[in-house]
C-alpha atoms as a PDB file:
ATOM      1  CA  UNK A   1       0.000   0.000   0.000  1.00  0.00           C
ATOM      2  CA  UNK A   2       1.765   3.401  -0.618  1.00  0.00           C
ATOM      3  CA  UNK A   3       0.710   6.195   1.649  1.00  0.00           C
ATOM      4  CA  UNK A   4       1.376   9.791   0.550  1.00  0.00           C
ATOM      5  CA  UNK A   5       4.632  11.369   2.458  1.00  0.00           C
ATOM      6  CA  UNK A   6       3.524  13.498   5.617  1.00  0.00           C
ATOM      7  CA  UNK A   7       5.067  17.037   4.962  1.00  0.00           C
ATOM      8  CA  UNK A   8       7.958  17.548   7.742  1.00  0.00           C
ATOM      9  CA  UNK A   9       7.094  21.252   7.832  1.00  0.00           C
ATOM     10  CA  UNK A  10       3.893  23.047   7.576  1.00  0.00           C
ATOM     11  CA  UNK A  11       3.055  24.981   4.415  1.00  0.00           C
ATOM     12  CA  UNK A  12       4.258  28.364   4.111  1.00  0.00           C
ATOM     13  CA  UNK A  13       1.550  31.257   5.112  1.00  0.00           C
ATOM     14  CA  UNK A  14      -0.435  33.025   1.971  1.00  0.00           C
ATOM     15  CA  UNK A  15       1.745  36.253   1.178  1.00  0.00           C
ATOM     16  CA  UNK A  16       0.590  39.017   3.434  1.00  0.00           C
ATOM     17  CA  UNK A  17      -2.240  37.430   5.284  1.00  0.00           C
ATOM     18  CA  UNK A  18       0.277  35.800   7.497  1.00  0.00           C
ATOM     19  CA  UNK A  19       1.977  39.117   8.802  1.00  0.00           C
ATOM     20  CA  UNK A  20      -1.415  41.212   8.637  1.00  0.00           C
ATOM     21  CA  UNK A  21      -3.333  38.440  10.501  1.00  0.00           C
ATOM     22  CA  UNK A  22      -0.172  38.685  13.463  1.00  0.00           C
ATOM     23  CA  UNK A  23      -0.420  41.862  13.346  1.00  0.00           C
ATOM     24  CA  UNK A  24      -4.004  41.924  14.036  1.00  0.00           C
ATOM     25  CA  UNK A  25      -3.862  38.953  16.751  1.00  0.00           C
ATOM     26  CA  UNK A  26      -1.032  41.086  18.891  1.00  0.00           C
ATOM     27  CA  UNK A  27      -2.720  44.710  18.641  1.00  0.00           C
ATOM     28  CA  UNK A  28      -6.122  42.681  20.038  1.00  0.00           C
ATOM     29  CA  UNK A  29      -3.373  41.039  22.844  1.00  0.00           C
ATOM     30  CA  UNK A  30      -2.085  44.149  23.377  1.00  0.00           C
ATOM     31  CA  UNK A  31      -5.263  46.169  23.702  1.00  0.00           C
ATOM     32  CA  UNK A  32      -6.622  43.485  26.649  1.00  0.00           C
ATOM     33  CA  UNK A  33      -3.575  43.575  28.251  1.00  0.00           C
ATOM     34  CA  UNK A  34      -3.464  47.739  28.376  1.00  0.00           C
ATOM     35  CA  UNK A  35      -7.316  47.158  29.266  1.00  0.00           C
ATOM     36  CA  UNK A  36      -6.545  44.806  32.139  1.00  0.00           C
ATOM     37  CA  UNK A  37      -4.027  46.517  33.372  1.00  0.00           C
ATOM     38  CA  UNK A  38      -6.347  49.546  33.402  1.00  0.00           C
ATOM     39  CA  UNK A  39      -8.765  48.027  35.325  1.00  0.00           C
ATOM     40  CA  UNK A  40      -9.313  48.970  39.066  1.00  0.00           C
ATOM     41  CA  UNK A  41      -8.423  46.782  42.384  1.00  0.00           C
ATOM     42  CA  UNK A  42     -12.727  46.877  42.721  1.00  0.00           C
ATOM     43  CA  UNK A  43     -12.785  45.055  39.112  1.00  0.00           C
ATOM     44  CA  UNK A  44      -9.689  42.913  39.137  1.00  0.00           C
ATOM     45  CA  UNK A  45     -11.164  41.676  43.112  1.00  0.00           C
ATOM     46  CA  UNK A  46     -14.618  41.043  41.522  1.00  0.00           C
ATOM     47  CA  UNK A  47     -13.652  39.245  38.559  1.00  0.00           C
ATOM     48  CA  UNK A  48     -11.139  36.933  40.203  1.00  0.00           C
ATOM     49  CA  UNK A  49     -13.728  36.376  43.145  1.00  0.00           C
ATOM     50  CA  UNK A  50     -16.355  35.488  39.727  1.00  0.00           C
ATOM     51  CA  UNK A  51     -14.055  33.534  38.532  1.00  0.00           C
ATOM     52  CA  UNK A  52     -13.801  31.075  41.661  1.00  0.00           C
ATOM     53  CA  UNK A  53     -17.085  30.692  42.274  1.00  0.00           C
ATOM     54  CA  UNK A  54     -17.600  29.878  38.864  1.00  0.00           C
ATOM     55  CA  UNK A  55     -15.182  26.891  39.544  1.00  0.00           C
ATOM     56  CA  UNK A  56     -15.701  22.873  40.307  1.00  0.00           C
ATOM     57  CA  UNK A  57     -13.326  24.066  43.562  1.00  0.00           C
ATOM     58  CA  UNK A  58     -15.985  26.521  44.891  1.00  0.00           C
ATOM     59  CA  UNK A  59     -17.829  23.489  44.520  1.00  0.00           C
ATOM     60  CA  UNK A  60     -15.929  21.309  46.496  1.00  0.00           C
ATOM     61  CA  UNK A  61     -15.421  23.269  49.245  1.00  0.00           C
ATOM     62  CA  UNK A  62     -18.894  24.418  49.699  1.00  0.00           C
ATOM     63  CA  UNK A  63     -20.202  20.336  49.389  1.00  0.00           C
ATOM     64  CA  UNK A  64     -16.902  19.693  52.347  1.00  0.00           C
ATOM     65  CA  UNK A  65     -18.413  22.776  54.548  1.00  0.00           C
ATOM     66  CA  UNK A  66     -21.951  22.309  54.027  1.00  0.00           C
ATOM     67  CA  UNK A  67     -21.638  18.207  54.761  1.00  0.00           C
ATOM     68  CA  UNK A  68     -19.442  19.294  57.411  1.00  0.00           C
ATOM     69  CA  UNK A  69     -21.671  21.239  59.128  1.00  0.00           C
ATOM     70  CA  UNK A  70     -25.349  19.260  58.811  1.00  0.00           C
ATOM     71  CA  UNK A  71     -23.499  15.955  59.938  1.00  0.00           C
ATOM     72  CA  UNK A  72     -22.235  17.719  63.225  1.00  0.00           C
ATOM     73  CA  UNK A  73     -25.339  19.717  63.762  1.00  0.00           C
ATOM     74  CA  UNK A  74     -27.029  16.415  63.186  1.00  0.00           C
ATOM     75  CA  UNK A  75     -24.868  14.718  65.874  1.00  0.00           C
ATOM     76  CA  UNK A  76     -23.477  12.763  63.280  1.00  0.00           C
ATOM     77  CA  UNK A  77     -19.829  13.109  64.193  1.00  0.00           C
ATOM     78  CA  UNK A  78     -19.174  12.430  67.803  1.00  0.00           C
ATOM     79  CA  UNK A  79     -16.953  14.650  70.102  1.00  0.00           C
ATOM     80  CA  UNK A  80     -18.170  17.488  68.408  1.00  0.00           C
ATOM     81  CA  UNK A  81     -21.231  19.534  70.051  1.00  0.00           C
ATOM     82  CA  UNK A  82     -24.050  21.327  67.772  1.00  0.00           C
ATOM     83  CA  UNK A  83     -23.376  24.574  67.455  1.00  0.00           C
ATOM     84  CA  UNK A  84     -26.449  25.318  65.188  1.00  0.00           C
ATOM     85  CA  UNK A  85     -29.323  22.889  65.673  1.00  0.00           C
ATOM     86  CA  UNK A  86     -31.992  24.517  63.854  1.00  0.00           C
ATOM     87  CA  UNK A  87     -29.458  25.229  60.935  1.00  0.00           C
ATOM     88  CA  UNK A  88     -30.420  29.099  61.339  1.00  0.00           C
ATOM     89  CA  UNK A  89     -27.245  30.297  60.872  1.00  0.00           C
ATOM     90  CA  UNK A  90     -26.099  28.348  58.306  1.00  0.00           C
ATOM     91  CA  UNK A  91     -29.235  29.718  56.389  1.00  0.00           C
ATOM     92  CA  UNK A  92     -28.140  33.377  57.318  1.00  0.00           C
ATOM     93  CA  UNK A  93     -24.812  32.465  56.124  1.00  0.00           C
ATOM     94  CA  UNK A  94     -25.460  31.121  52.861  1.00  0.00           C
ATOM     95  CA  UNK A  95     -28.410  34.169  52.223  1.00  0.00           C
ATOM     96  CA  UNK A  96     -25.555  36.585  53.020  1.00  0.00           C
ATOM     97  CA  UNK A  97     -23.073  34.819  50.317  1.00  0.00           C
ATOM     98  CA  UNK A  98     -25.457  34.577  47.789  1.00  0.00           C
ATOM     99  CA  UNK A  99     -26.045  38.382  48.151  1.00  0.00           C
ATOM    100  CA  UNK A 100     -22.893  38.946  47.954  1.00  0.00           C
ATOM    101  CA  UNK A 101     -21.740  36.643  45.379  1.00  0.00           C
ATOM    102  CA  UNK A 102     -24.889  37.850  42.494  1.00  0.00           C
ATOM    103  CA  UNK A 103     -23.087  41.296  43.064  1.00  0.00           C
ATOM    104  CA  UNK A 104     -20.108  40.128  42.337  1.00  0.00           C
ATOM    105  CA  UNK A 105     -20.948  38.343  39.467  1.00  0.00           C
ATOM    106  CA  UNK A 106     -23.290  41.389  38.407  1.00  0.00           C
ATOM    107  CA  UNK A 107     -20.151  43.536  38.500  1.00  0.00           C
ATOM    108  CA  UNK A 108     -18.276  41.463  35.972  1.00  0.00           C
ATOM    109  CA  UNK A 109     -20.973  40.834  33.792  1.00  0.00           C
ATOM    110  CA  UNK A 110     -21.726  44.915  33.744  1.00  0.00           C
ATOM    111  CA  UNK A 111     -17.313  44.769  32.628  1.00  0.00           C
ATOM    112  CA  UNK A 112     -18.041  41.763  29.893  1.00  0.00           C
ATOM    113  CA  UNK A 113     -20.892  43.869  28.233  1.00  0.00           C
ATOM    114  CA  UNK A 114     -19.086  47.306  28.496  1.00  0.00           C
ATOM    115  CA  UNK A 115     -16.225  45.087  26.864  1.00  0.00           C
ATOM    116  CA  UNK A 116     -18.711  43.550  24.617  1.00  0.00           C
ATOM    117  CA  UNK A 117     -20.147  46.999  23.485  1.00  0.00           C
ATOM    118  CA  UNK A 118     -16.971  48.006  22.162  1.00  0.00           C
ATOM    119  CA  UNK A 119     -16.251  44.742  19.993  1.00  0.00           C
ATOM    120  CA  UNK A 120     -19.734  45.432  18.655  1.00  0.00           C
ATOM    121  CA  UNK A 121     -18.814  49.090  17.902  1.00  0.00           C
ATOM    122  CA  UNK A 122     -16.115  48.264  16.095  1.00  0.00           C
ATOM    123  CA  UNK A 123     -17.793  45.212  14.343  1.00  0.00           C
ATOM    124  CA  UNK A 124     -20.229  47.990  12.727  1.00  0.00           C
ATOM    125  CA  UNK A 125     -17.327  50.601  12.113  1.00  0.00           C
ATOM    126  CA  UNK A 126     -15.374  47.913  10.409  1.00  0.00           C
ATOM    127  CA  UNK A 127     -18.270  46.469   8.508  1.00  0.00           C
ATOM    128  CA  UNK A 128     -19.300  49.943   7.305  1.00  0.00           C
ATOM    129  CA  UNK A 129     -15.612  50.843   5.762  1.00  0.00           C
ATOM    130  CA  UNK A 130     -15.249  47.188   4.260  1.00  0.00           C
ATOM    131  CA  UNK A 131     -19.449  48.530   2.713  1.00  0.00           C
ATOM    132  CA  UNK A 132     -17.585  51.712   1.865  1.00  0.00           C
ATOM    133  CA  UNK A 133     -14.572  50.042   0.010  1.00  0.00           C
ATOM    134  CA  UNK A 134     -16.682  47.877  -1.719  1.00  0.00           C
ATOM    135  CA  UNK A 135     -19.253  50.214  -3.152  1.00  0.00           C
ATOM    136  CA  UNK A 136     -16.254  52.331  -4.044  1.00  0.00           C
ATOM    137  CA  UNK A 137     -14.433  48.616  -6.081  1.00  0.00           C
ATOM    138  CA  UNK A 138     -17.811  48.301  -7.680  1.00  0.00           C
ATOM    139  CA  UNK A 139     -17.799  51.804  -9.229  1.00  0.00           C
ATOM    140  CA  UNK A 140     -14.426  51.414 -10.412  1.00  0.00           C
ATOM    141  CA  UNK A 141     -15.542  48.037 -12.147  1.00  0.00           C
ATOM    142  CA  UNK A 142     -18.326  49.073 -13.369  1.00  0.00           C
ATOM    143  CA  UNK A 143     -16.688  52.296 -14.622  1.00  0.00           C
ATOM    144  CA  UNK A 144     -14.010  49.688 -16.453  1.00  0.00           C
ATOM    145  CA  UNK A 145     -16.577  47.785 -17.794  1.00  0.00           C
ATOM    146  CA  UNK A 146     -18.222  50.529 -19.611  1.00  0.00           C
ATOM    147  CA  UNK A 147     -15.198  51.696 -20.943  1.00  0.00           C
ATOM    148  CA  UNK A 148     -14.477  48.534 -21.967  1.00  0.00           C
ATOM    149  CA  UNK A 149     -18.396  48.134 -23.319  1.00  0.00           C
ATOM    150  CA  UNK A 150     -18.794  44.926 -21.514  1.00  0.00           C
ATOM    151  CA  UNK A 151     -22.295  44.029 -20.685  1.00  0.00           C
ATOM    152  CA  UNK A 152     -23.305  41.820 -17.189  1.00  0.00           C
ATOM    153  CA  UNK A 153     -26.619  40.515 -16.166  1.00  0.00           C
ATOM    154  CA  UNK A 154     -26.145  42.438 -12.843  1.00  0.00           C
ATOM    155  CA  UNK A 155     -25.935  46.236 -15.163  1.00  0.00           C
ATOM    156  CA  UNK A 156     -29.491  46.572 -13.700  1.00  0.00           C
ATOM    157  CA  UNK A 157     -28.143  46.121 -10.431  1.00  0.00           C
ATOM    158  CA  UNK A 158     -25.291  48.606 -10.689  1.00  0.00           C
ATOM    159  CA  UNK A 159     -26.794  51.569  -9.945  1.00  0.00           C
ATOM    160  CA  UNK A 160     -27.838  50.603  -6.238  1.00  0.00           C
ATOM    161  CA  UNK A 161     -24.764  48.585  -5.620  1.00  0.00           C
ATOM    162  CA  UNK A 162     -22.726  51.783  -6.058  1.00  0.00           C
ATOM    163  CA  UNK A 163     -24.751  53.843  -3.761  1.00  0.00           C
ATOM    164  CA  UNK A 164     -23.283  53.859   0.189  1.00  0.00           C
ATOM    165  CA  UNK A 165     -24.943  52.274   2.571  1.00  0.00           C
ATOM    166  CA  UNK A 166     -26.241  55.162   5.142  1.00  0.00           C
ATOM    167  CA  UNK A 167     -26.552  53.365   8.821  1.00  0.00           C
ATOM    168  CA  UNK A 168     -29.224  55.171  10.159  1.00  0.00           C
ATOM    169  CA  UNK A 169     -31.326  54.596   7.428  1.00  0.00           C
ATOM    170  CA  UNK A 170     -30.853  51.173   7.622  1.00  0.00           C
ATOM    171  CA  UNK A 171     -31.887  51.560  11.664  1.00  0.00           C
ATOM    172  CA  UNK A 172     -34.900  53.524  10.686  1.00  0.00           C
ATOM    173  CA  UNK A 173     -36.002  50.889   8.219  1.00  0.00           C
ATOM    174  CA  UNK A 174     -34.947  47.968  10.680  1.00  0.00           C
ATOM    175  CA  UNK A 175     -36.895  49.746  13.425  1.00  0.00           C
ATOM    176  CA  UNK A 176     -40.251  50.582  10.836  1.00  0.00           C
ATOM    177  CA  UNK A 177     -40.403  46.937  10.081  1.00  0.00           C
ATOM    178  CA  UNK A 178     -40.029  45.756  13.890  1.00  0.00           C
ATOM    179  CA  UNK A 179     -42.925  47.689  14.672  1.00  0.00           C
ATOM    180  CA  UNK A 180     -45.256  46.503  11.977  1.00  0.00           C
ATOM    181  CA  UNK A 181     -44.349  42.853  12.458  1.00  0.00           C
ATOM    182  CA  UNK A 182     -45.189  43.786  16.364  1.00  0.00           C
END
């Protein structure tokens, strides 16, 4: 049976992509880091506190406590007297962490969508050049293929394809049509 040989390197990067696509990864790298790092001791505190209860070891330890503390108060583990029989503290307790941990986790989700809102930002500001660019390539075409008296199936197309896009008209329609469906 003859197998193909396995390549002992991996092929080389498409010209330009390669660089731009770095490029892109480390300004994004850099960005959170310089984003992180502006963060305050409030948000840093919240987020890593989020990020252990969010964890199998918050899990642990709460199952070790809370089995812990019903199988004493239970007088399930002799040599050690009940120090809550009625398991009213240990209600208090976990009311008073569950307060504390929803603000917690409230705080970080309020960072992740203030984060979030400025990916989408520049989602739409990107998207709207690349729109830009592209109306711009299809008027030079077009423009070419005039000159060059070629005739396309889309010609009847070409004179809204080289109009640009205006955003808030595109809202206002998106917003006129979500209120007559509704």
């Amino acid at each position: 049976m003859h197998r193909a040989p396995h390549p002992t390197k991996l092929p080389p990067k498409p010209p330009g992509l390669g660089s731009v696509l770095e490029n892109n990864i480390r300004a994004l790298q850099e960005r959170r880091a310089r984003e992180e790092a502006k963060a305050t001791f409030q948000d840093r505190l919240a987020s890593s506190i989020t990020r252990f209860t969010g964890s199998m070891g918050f899990v642990y330890l709460h199952l070790a406590l809370f089995t812990a503390w019903i199988a004493i108060n239970l007088g399930l583990v002799p040599g050690i007297p009940k120090f809550d029989a009625s398991f009213v503290t240990l209600a208090m307790m976990a009311s008073v962490e569950a307060i504390f941990l929803s603000t917690f986790i409230l705080i970080t989700q309020n960072r992740m969508a203030s984060v979030a809102d400025k990916r989408a930002e520049l989602d739409l500001q990107i998207s709207l050049l690349a729109e830009h660019e592209v109306t711009r390539l299809v008027t030079l075409v077009s423009a070419m293929a005039e000159r060059m008296q070629i005739r396309t199936e889309v010609d009847s197309e070409l004179h809204e394809l080289k109009q640009d896009v205006a955003p808030e008209v595109v809202l206002d329609e998106i917003e006129e049509q979500a209120r007559s469906v509704g």
